[in-house]
Every structure is written in structure tokens, then in C-alpha cells.
N, C-alpha and C. Protein backbone atom coordinates (compact mmCIF):
# COMPACT_ATOMS: atom_id res chain seq x y z
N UNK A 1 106.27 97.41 121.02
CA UNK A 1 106.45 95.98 120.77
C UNK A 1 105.20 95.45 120.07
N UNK A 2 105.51 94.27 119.24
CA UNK A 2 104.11 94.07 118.30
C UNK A 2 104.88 92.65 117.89
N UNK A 3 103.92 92.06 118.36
CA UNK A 3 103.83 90.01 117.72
C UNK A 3 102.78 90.16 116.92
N UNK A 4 102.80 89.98 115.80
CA UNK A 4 101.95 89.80 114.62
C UNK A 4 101.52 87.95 114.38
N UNK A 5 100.98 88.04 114.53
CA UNK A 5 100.66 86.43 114.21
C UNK A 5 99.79 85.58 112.92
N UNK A 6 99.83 84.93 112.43
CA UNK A 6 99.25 84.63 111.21
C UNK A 6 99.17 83.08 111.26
N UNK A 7 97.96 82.83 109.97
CA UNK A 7 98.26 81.31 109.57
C UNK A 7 97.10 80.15 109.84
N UNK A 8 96.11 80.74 110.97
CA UNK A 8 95.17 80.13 111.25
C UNK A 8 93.97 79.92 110.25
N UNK A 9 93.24 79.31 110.96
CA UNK A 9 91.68 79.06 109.65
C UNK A 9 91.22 77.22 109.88
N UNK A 10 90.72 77.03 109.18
CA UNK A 10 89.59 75.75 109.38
C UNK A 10 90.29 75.02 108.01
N UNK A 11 90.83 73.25 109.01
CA UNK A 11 91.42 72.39 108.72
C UNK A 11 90.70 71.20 108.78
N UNK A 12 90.97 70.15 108.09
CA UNK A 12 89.64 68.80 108.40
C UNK A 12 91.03 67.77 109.01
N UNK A 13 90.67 67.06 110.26
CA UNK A 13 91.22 66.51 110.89
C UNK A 13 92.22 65.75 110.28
N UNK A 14 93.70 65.57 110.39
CA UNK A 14 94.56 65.17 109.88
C UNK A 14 95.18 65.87 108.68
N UNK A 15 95.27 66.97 108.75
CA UNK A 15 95.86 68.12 108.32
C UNK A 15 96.56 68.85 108.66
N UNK A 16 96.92 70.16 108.24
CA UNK A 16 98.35 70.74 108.51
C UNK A 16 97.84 72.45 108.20
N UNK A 17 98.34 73.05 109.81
CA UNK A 17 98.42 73.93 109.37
C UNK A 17 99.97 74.83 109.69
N UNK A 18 100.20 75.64 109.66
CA UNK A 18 101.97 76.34 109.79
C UNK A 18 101.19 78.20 110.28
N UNK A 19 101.64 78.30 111.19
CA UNK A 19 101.22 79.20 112.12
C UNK A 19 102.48 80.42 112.14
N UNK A 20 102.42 81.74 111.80
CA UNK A 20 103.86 82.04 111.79
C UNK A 20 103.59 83.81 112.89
N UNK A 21 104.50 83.50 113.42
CA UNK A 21 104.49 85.46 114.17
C UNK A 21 105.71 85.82 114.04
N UNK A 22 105.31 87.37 113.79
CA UNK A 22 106.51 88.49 113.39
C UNK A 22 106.86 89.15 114.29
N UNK A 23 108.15 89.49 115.39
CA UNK A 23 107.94 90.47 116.40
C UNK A 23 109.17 91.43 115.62
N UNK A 24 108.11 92.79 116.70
CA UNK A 24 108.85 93.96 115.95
C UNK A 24 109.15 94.68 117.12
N UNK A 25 110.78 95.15 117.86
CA UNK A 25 110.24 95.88 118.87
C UNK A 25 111.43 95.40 120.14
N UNK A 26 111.62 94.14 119.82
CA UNK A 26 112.30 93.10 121.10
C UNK A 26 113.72 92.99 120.41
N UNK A 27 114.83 92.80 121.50
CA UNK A 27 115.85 92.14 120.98
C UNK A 27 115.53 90.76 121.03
N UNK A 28 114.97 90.16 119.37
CA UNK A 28 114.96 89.11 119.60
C UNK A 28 115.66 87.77 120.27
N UNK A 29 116.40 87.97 119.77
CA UNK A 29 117.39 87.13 120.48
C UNK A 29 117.39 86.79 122.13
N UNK A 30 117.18 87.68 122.99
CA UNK A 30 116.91 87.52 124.07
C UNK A 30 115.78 86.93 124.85
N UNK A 31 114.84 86.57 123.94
CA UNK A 31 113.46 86.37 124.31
C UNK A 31 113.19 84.50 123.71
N UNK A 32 112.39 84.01 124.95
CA UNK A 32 111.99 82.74 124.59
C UNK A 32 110.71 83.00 123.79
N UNK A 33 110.53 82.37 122.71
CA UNK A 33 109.48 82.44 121.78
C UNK A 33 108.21 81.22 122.00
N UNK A 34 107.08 81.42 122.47
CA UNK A 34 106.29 80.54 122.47
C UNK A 34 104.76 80.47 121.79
N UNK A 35 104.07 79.47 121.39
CA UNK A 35 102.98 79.31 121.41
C UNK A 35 101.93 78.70 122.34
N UNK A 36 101.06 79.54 122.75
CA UNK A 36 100.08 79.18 123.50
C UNK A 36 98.89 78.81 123.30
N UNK A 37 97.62 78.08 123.96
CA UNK A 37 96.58 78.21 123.14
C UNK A 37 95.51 78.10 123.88
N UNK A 38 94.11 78.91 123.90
CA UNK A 38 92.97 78.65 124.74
C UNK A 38 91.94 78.20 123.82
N UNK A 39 91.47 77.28 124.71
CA UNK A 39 89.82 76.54 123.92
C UNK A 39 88.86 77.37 124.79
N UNK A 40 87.82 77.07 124.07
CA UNK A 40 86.30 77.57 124.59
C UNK A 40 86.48 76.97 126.08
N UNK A 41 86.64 78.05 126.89
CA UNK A 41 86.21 77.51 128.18
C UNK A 41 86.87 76.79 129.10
N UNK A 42 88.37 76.65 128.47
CA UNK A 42 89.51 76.54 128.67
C UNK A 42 90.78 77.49 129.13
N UNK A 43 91.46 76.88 129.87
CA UNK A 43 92.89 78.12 130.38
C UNK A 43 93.79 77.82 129.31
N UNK A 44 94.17 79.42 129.44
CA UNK A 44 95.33 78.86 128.12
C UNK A 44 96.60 78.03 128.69
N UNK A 45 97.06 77.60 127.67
CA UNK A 45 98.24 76.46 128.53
C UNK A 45 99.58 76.65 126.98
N UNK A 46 100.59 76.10 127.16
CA UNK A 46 101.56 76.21 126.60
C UNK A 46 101.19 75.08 125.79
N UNK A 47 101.80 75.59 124.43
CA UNK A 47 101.95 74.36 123.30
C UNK A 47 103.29 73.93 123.04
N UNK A 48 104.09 75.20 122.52
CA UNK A 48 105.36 74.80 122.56
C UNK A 48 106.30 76.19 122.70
N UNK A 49 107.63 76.23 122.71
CA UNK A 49 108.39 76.85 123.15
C UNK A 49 109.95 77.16 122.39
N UNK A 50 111.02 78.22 122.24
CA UNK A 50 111.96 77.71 121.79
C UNK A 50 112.61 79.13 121.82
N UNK A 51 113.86 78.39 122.79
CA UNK A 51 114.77 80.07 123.88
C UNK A 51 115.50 80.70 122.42
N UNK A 52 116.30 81.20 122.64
CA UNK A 52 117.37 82.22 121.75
C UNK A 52 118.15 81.25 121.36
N UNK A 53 118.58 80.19 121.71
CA UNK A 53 119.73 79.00 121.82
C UNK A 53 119.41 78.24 120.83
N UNK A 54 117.66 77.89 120.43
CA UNK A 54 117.18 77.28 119.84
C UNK A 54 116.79 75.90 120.72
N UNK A 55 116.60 75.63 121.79
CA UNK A 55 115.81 74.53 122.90
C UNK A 55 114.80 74.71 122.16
N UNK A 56 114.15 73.62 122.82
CA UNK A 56 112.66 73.91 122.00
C UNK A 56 112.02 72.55 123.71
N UNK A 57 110.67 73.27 123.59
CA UNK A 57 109.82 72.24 124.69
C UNK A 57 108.75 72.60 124.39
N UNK A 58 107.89 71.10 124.25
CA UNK A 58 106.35 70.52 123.79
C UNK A 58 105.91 70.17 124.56
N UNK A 59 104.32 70.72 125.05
CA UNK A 59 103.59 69.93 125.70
C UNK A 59 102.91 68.51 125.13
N UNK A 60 102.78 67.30 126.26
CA UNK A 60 102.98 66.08 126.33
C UNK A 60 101.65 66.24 124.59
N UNK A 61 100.72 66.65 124.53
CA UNK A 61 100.01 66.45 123.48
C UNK A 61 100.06 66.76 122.21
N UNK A 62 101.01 67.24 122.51
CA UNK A 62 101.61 67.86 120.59
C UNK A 62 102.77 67.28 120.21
N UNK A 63 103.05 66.50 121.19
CA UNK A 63 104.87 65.94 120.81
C UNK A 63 104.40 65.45 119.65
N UNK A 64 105.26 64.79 118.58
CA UNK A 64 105.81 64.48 117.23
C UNK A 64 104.80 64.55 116.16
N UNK A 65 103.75 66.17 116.28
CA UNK A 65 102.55 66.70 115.89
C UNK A 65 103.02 67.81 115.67
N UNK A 66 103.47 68.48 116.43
CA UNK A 66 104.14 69.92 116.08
C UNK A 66 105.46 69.90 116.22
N UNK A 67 105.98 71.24 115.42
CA UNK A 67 106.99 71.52 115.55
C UNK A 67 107.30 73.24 115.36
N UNK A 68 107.87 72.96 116.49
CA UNK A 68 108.60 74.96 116.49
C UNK A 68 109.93 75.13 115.99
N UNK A 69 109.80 76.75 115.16
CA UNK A 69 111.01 76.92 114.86
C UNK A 69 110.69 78.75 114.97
N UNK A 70 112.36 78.77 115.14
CA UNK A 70 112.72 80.51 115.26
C UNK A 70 113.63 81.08 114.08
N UNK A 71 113.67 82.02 112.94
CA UNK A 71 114.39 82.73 112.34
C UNK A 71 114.79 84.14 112.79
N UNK A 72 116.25 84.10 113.67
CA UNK A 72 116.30 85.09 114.09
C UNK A 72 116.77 85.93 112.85
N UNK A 73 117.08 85.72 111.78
CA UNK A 73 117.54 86.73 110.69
C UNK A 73 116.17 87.78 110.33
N UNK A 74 114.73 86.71 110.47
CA UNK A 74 113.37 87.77 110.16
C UNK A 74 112.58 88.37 111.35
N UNK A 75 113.14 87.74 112.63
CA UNK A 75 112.59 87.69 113.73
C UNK A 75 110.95 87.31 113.53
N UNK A 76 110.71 85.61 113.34
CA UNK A 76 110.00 84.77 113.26
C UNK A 76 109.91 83.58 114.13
N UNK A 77 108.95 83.50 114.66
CA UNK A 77 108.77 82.09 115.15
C UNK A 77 107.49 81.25 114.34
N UNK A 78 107.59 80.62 114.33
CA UNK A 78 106.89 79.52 113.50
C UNK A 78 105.98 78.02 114.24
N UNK A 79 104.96 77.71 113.64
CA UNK A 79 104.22 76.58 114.61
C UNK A 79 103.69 75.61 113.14
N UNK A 80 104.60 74.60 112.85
CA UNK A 80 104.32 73.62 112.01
C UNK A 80 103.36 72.50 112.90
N UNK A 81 102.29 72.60 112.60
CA UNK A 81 100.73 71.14 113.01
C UNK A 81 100.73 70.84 111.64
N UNK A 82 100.99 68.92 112.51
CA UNK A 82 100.71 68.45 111.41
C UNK A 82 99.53 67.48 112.24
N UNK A 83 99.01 66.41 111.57
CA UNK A 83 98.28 65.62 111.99
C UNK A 83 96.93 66.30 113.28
N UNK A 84 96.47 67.41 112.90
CA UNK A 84 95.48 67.63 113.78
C UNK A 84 94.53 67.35 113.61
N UNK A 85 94.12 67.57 115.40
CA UNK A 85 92.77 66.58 115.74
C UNK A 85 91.67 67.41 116.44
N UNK A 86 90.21 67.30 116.34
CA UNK A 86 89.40 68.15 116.36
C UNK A 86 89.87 68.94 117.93
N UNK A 87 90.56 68.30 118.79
CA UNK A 87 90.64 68.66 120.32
C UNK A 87 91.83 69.84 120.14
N UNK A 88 92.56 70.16 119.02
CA UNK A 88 93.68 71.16 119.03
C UNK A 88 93.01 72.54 118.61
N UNK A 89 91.63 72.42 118.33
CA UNK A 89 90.54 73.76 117.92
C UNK A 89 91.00 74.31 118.98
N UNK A 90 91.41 75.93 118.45
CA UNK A 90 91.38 76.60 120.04
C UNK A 90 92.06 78.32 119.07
N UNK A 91 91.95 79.47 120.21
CA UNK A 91 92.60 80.23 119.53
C UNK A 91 93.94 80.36 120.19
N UNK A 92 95.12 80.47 118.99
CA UNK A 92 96.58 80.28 119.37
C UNK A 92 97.17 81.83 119.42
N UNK A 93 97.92 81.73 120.72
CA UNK A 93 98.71 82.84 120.63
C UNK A 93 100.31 82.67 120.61
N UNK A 94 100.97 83.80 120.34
CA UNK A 94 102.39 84.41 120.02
C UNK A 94 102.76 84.66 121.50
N UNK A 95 103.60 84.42 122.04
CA UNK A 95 104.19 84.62 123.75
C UNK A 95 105.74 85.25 123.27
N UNK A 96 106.15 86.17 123.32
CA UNK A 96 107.55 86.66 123.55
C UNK A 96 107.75 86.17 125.31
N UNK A 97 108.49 85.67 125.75
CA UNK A 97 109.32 86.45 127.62
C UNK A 97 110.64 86.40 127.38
N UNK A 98 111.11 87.29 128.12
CA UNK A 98 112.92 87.70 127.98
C UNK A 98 113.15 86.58 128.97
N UNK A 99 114.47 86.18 128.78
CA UNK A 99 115.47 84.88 129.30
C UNK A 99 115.18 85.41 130.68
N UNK A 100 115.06 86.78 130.97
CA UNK A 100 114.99 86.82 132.24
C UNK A 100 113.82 86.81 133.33
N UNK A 101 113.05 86.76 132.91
CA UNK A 101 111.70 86.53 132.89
C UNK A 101 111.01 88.62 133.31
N UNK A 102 111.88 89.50 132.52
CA UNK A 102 111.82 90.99 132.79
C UNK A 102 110.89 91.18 132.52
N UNK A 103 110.69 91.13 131.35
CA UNK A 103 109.59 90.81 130.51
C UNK A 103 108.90 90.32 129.82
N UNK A 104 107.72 90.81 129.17
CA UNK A 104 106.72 89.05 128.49
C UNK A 104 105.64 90.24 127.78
N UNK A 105 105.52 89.70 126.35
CA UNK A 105 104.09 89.77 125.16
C UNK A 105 103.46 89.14 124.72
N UNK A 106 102.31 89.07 125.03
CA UNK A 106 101.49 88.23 124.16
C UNK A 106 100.96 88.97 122.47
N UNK A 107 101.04 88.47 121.59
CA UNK A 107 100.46 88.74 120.36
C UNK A 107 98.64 88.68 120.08
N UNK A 108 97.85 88.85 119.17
CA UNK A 108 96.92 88.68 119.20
C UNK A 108 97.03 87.16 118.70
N UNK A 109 95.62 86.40 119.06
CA UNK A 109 95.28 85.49 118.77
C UNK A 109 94.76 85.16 117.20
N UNK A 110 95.40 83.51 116.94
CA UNK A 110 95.07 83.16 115.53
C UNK A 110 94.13 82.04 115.45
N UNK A 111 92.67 82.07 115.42
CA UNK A 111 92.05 81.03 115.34
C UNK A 111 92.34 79.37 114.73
N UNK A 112 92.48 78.40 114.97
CA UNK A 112 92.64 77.35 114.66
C UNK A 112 91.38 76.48 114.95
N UNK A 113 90.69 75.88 113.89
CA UNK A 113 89.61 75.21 114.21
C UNK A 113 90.05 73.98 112.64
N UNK A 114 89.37 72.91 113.84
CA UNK A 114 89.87 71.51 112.90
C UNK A 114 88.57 70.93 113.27
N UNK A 115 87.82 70.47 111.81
CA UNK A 115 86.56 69.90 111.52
C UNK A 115 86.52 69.97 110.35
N UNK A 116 85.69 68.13 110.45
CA UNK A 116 85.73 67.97 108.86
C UNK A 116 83.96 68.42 108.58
């Protein structure tokens, strides 16, 4: 199994970046697709989320800032930031877990740092 993740790098506040991971390995389809993210010194915590069905769930600080999406034809999930703010600096990860909670991957991490 392999979450490839991409897309990160250094943004000046109120900018946009599009975050994308590739999994290779999973029946996609079965698996809730998420992004996670840890700051310096920080626990990682959920950003956003989005099952096989296409649900999707945002934590309270990214609502109508981000947006997730899934292509199950490339087996892609995707993390559209828009409007970020120096406090969303952090490194982001790729989360596969199966509907059933059987199993779970994390991808490597994609740096995101926002400063002007």
C-alpha cells in the first residue's frame, strides 16, 4: 500500500494551495480518504475527510477554506486551501481507513507553510 502525496511548499497568506495523494494498493472505494495535519508541537488532528459515497467532513477551522474531493477513476484525493492563514503552517498528511475501521494508512507528509 502507498499514499503518495504532493502539492505542498510556501504560500503568502491568502493564497491557495491544492494538495493531491495517489493511493496504490487499496480498494479504493472502500476506504474513507482524509487529510490530516501536525504543527510544530502540535497533535495531529483531522482537517478534512470524504467516505467512498463522497460525504465529506471539515474541521470547524477550515470550513468554507477548504475543500475535499475524491477521483475514484485515478484513485485521488485532493485538498483545495484557499484563503490561508499563517496558523494552517503545518505538515499535512494522506489518511486512507477502510469503512470498517480494518484498516488505516497514513502517507508521508507534505509540508505547508504560509508566510508572507
Amino acid at each position: 500500500v502507498q499514499l503518495q502525496a504532493s502539492g505542498g511548499g510556501l504560500v503568502e497568506p491568502g493564497g491557495s494551495l491544492r494538495l493531491s495523494c495517489a493511493a496504490e494498493g487499496i480498494f479504493f472505494d472502500l476506504f474513507i480518504m482524509g487529510w490530516y495535519r501536525q504543527a510544530p508541537g502540535k497533535e495531529r488532528e483531522l482537517v478534512a475527510a470524504v467516505s467512498g459515497g463522497g460525504t465529506t467532513n471539515y474541521a470547524d477551522f477550515v470550513k468554507g477554506r477548504f475543500t475535499i474531493s475524491r477521483d475514484s477513476a485515478n484513485n485521488t484525493v485532493c485538498l483545495q486551501m484557499n484563503t490561508l492563514k499563517p496558523e494552517d503552517t503545518a505538515v499535512y498528511y494522506c489518511n486512507a481507513k477502510r469503512w470498517d475501521n480494518v484498516e488505516g494508512y497514513w502517507g508521508q507528509g507534505t509540508l505547508v507553510t504560509v508566510s508572507s
